[in-house]
N, C-alpha and C. Protein backbone atom coordinates (compact mmCIF):
# COMPACT_ATOMS: atom_id res chain seq x y z
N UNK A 1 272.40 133.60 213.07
CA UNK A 1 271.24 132.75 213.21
C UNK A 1 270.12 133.30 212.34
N UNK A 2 269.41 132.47 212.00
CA UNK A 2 268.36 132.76 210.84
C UNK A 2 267.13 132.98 211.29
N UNK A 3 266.27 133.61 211.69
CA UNK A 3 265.24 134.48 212.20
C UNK A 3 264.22 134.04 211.00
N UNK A 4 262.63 133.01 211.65
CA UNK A 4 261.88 132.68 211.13
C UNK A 4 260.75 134.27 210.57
N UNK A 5 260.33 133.85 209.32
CA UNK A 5 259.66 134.91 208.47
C UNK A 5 258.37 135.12 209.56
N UNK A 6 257.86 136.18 209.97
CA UNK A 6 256.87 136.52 210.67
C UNK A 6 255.67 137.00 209.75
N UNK A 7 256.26 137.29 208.85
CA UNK A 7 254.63 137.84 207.81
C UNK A 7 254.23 137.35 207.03
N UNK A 8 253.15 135.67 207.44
CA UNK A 8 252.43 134.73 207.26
C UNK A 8 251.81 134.65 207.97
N UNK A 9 250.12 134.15 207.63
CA UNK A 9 249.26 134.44 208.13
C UNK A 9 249.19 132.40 208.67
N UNK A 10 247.84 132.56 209.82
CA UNK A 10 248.42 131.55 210.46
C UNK A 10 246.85 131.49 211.67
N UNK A 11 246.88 130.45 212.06
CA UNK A 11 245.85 130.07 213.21
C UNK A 11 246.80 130.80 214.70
N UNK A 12 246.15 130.90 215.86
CA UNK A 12 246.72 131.47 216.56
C UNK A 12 247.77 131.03 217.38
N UNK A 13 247.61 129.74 217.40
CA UNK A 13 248.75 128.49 217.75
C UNK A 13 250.09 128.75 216.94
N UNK A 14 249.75 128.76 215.74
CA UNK A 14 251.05 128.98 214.65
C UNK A 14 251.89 130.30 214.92
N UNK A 15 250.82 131.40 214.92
CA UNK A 15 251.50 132.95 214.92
C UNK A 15 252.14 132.93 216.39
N UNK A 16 251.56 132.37 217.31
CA UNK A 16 252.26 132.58 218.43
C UNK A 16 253.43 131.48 218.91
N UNK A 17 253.80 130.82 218.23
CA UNK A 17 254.70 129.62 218.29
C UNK A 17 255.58 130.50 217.28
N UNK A 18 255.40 130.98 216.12
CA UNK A 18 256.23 131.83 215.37
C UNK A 18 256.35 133.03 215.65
N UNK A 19 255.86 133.85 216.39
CA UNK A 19 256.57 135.17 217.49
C UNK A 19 257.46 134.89 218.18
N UNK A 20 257.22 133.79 219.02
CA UNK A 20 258.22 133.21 220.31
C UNK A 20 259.50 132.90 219.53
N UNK A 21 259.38 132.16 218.60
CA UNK A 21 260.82 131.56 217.76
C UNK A 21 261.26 132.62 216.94
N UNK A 22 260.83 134.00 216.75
CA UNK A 22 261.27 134.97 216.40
C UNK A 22 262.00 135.95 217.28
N UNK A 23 261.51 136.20 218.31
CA UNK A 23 262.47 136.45 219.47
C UNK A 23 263.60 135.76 220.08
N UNK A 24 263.30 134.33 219.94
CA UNK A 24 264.03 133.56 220.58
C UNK A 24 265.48 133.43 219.40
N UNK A 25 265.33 133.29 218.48
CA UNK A 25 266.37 134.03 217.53
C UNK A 25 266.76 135.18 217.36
N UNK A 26 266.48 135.78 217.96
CA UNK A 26 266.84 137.28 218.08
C UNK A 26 267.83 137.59 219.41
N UNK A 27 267.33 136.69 220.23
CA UNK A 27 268.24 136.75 221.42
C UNK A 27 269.75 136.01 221.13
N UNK A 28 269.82 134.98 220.45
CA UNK A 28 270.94 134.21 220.10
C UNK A 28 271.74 135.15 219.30
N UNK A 29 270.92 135.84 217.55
CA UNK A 29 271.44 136.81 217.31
C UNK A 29 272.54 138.02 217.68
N UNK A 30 271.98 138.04 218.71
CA UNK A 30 272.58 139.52 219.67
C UNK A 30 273.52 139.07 220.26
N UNK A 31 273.32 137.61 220.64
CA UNK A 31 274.60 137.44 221.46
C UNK A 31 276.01 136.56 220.52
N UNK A 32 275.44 136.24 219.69
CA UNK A 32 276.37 135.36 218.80
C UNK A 32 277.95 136.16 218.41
N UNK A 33 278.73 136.03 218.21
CA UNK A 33 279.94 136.77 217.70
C UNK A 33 280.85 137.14 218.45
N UNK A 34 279.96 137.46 220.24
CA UNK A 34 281.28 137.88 221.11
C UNK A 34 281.56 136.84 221.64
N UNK A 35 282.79 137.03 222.55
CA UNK A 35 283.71 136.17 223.19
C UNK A 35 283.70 136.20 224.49
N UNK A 36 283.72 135.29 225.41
CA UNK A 36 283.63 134.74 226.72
C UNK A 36 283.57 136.73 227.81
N UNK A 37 284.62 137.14 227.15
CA UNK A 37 285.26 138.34 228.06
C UNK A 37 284.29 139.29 227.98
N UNK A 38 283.49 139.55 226.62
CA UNK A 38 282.27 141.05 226.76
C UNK A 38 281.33 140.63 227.17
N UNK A 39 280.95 138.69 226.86
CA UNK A 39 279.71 138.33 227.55
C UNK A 39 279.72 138.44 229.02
N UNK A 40 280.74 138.62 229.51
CA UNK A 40 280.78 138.45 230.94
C UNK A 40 281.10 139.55 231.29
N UNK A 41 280.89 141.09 230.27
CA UNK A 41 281.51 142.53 231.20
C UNK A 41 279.84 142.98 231.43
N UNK A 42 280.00 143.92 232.52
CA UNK A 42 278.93 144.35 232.97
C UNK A 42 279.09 145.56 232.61
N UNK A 43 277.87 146.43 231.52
CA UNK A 43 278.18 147.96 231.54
C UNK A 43 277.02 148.46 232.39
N UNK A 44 276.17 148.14 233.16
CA UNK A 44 275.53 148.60 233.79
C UNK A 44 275.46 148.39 235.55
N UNK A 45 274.76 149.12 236.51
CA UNK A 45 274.77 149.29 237.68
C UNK A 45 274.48 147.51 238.21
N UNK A 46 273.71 147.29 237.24
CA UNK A 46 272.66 145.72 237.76
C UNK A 46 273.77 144.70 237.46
N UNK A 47 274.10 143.29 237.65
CA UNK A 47 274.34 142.30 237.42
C UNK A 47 274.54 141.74 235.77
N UNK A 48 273.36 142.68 234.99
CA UNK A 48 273.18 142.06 233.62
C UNK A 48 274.33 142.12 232.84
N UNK A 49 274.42 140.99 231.98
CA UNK A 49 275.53 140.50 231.25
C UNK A 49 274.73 139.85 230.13
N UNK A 50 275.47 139.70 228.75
CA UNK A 50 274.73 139.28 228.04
C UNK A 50 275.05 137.64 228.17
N UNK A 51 276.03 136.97 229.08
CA UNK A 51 275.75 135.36 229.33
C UNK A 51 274.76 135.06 230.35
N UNK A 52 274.98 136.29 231.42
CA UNK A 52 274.05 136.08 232.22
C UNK A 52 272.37 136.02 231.91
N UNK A 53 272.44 137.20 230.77
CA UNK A 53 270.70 137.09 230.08
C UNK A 53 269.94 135.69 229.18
N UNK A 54 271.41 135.50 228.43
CA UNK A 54 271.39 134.07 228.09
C UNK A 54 270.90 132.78 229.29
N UNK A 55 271.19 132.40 229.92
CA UNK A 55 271.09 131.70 231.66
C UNK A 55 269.93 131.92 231.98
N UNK A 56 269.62 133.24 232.12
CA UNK A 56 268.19 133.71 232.36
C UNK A 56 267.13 133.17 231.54
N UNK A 57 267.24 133.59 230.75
CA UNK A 57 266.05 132.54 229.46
C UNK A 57 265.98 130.94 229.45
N UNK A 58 267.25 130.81 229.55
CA UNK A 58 267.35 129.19 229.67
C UNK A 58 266.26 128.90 230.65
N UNK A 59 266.74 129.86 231.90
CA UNK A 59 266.15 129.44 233.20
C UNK A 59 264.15 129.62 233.00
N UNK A 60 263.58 130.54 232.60
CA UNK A 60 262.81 131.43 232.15
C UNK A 60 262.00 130.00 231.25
N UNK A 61 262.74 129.56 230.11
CA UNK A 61 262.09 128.52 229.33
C UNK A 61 261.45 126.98 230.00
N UNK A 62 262.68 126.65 231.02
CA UNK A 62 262.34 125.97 231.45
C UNK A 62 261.48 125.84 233.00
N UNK A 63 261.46 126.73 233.59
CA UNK A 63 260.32 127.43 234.61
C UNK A 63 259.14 127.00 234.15
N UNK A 64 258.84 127.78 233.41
CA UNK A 64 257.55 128.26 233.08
C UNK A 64 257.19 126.81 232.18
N UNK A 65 257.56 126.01 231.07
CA UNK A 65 257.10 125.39 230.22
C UNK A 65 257.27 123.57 230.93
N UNK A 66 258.47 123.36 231.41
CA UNK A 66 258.87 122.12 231.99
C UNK A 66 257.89 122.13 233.09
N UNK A 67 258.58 123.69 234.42
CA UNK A 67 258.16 122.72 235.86
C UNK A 67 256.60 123.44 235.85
N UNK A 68 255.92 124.67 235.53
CA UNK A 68 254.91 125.23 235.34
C UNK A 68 253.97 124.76 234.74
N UNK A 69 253.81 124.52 233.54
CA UNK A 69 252.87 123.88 232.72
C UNK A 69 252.88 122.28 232.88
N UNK A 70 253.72 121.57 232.65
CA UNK A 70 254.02 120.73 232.28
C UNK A 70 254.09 119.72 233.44
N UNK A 71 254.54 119.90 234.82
CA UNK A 71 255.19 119.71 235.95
C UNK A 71 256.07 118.96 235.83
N UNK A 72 256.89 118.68 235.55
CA UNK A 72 258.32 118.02 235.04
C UNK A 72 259.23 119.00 236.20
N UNK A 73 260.50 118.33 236.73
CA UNK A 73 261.51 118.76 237.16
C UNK A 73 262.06 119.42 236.51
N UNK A 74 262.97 120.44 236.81
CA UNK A 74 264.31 120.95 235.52
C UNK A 74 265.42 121.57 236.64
N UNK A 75 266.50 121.44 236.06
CA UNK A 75 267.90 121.62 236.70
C UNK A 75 268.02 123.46 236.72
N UNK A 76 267.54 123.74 237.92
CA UNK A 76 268.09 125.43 237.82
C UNK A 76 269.61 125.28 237.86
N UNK A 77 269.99 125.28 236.58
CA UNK A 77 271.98 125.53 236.73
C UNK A 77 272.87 126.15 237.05
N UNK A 78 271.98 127.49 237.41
CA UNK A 78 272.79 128.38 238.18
C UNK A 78 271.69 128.61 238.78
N UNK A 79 271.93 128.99 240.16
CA UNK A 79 270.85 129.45 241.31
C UNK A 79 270.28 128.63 241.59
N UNK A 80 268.97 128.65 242.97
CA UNK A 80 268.48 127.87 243.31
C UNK A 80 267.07 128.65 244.22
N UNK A 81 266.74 127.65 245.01
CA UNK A 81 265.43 128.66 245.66
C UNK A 81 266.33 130.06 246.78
N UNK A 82 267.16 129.27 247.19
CA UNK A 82 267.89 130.00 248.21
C UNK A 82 268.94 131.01 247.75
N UNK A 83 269.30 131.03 246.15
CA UNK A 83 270.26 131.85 245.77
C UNK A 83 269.05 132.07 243.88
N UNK A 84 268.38 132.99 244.08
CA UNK A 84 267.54 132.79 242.87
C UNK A 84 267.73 134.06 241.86
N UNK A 85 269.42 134.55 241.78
CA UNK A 85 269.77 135.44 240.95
C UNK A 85 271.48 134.62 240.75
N UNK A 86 271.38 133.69 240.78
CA UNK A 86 272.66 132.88 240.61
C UNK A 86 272.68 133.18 238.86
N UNK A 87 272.33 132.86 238.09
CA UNK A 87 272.51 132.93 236.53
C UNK A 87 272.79 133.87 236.51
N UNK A 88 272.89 135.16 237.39
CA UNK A 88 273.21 136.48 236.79
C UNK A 88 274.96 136.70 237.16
N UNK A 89 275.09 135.95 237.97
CA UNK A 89 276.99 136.01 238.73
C UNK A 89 277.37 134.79 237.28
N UNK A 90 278.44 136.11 236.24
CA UNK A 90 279.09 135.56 235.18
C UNK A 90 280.26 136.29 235.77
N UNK A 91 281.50 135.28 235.24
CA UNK A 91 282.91 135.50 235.02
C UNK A 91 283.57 135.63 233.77
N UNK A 92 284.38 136.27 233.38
CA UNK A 92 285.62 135.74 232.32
C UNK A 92 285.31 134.20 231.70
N UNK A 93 285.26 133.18 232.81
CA UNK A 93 285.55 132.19 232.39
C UNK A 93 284.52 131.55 232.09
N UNK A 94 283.35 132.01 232.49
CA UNK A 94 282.31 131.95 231.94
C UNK A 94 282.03 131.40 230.56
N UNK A 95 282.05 130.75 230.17
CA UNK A 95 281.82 130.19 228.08
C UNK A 95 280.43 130.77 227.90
N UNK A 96 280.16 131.90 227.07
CA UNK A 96 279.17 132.32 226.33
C UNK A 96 278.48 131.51 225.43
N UNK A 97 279.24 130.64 224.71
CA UNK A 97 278.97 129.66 223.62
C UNK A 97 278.27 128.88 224.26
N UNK A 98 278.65 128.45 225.12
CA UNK A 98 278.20 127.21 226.38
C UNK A 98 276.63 127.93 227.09
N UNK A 99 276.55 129.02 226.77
CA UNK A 99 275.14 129.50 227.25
C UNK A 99 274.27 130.07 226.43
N UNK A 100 274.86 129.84 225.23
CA UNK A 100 274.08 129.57 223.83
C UNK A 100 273.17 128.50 223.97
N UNK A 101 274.21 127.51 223.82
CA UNK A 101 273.80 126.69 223.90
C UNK A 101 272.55 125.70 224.32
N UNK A 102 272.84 126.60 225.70
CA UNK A 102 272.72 125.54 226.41
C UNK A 102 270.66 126.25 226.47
N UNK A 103 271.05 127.60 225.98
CA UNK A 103 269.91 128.22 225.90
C UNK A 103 269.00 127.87 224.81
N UNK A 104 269.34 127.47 223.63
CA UNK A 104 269.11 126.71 222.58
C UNK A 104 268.44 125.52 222.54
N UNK A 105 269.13 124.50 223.69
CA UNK A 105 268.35 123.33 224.47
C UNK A 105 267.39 123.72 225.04
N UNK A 106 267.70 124.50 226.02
CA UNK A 106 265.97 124.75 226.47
C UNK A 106 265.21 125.37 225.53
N UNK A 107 265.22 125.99 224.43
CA UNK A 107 263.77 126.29 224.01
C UNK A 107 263.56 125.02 222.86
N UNK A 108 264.52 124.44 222.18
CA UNK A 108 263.95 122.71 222.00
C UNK A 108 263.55 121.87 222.81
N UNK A 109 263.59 121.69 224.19
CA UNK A 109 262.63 121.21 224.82
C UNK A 109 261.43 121.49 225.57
N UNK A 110 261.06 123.20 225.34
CA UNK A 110 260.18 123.81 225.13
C UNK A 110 258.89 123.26 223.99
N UNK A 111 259.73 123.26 222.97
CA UNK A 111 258.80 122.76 221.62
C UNK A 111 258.67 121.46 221.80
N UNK A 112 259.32 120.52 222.23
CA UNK A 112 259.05 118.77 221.99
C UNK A 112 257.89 119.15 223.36
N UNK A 113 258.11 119.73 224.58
CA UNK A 113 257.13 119.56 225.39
C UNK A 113 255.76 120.00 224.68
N UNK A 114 255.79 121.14 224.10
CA UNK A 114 254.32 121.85 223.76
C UNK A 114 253.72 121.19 222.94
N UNK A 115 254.48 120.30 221.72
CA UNK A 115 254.25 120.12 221.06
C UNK A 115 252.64 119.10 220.93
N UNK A 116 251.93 119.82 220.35
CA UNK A 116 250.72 119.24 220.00
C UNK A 116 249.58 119.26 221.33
N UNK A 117 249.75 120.20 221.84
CA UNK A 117 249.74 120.87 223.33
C UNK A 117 248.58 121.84 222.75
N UNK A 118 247.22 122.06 223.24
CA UNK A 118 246.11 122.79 223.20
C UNK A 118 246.38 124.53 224.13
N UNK A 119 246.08 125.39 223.25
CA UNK A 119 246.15 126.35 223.76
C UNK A 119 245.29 126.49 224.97
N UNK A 120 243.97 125.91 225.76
CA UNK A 120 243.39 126.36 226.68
C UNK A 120 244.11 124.91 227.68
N UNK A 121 244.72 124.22 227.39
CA UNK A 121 245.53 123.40 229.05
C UNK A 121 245.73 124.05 229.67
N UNK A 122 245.43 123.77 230.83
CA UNK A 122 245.75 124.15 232.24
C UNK A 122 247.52 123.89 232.63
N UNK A 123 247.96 124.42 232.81
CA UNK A 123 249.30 124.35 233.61
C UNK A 123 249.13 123.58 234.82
N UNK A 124 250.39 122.59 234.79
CA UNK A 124 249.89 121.66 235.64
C UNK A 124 250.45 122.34 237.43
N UNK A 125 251.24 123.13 237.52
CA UNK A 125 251.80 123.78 238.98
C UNK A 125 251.89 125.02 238.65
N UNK A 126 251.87 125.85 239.94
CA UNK A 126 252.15 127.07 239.34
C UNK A 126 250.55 127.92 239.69
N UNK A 127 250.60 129.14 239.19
CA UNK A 127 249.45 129.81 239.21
C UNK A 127 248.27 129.18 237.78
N UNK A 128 246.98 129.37 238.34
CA UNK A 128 245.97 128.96 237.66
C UNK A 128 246.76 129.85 235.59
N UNK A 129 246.97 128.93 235.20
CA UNK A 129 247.04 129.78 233.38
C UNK A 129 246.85 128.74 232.70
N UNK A 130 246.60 129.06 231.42
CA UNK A 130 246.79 128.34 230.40
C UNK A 130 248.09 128.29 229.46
N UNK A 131 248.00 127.91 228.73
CA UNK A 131 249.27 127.55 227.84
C UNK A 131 249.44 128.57 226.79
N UNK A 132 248.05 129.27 225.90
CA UNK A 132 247.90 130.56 225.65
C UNK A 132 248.83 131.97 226.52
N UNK A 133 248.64 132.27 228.24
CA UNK A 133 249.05 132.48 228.47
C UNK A 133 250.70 132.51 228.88
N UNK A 134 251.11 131.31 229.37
CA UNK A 134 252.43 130.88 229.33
C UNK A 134 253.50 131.43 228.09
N UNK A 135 252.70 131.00 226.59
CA UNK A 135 253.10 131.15 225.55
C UNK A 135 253.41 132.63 225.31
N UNK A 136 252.53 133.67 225.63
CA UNK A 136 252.41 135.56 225.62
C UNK A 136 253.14 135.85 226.66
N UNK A 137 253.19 134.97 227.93
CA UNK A 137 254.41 135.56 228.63
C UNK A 137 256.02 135.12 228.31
N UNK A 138 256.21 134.22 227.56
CA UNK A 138 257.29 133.96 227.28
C UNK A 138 257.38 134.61 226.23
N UNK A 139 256.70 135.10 225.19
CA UNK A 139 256.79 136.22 223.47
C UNK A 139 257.46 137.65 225.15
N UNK A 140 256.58 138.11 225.66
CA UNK A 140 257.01 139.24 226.53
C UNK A 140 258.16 139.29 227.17
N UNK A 141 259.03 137.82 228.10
CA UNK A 141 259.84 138.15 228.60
C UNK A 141 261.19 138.12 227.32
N UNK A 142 260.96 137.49 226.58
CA UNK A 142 262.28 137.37 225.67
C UNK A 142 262.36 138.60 224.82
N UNK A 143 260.87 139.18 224.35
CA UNK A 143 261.37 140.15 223.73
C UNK A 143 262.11 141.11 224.89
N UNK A 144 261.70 141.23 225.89
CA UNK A 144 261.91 142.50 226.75
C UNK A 144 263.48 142.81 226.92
N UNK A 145 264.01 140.66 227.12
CA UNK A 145 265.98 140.57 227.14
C UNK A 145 266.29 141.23 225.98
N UNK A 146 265.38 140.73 224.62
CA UNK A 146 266.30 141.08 223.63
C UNK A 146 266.66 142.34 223.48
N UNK A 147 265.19 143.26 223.55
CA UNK A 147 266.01 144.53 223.55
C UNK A 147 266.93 145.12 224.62
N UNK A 148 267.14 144.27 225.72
CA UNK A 148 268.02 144.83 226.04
C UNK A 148 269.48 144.12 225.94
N UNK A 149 269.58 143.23 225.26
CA UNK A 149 270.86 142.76 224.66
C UNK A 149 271.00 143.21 223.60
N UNK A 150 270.06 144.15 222.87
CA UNK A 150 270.72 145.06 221.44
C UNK A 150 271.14 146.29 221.98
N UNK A 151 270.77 146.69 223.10
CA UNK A 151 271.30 148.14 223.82
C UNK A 151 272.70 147.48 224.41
N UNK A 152 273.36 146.26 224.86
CA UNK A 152 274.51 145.67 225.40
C UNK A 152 275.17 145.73 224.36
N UNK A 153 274.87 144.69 223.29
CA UNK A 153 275.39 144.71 222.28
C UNK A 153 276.37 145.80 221.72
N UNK A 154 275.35 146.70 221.32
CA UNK A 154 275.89 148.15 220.84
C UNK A 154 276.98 148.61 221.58
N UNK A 155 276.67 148.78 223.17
CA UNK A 155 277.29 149.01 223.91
C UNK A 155 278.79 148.25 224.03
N UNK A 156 278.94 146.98 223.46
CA UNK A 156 279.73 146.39 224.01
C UNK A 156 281.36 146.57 222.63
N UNK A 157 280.16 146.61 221.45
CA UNK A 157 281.08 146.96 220.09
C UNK A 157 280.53 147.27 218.59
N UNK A 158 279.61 148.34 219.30
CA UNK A 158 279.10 148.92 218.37
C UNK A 158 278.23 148.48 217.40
N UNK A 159 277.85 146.98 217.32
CA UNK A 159 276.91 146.75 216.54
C UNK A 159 275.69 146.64 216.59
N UNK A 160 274.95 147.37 215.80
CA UNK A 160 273.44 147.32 215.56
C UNK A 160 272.48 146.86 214.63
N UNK A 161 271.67 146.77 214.68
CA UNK A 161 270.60 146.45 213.86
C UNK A 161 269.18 145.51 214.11
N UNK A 162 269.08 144.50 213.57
CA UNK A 162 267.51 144.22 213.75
C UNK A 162 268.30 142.99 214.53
């Protein structure tokens, strides 16, 4: 996946719409290449998987931007109020590709929602923020997966890099 150029200068709307889509390619990055079986092995004590981190963001994008800002419904696809670590229970059979994907969709309907969207709006549910904010917490939580899907990564077959 092709990772938008970050060193252009820019109004603060732009730079921060182009941080977010720089991470957010970075996460696809990391996960792109493996196959159903490493996305779904766990090398650590926690739940995390790199389909499951995938799921997570999906979930994460559309939280915060659909039902938060925006107040729009959205389909938690795994989990629910009563089970709200469901995206993290991956199997084998699990399709990684399929949570590419599907992760991919949500941050395009991230952008058709924001789109043309004022940095000081109010979020329509949710805690008092703006869209400024929303926007810096979503640059924070994705970078935070990614690096830890380049520590999985590595972990899973040795590859590294940016």
């Amino acid at each position: 996946m092709e990772r938008p150029d970050t060193r252009i200068h820019g109004d603060e709307r732009t730079l921060l719409d182009l941080f977010l889509d720089y991470q957010r390619a970075t996460v696809v990055l990391k996960a792109e290449g493996l196959g159903d079986q490493d996305g779904a092995r766990r090398l650590l004590p926690s739940a995390t998987t790199v389909t499951g981190m995938l799921r997570h963001l999906a979930d994460v994008e559309r939280s915060w931007v659909a039902e938060t800002f925006a107040g729009l419904p959205y389909d938690r696809r795994f989990g629910s109020d009563d089970d709200p670590d469901g995206e993290w229970r991956v199997t084998e059979a699990d399709s990684l590709a399929e949570a590419i994907a599907d992760y991919q969709a949500a941050c395009a309907e991230s952008r058709r929602i924001l789109s043309g969207r004022g940095l000081d709006e109010q979020c329509v549910a949710g805690p008092p923020a703006q869209l400024r904010w929303v926007l810096l917490h979503l640059i924070e939580e994705t970078s935070r997966h990614a690096g830890q899907l380049d520590v999985l990564r590595e972990l899973l077959d040795g590859v590294t890099g940016e």
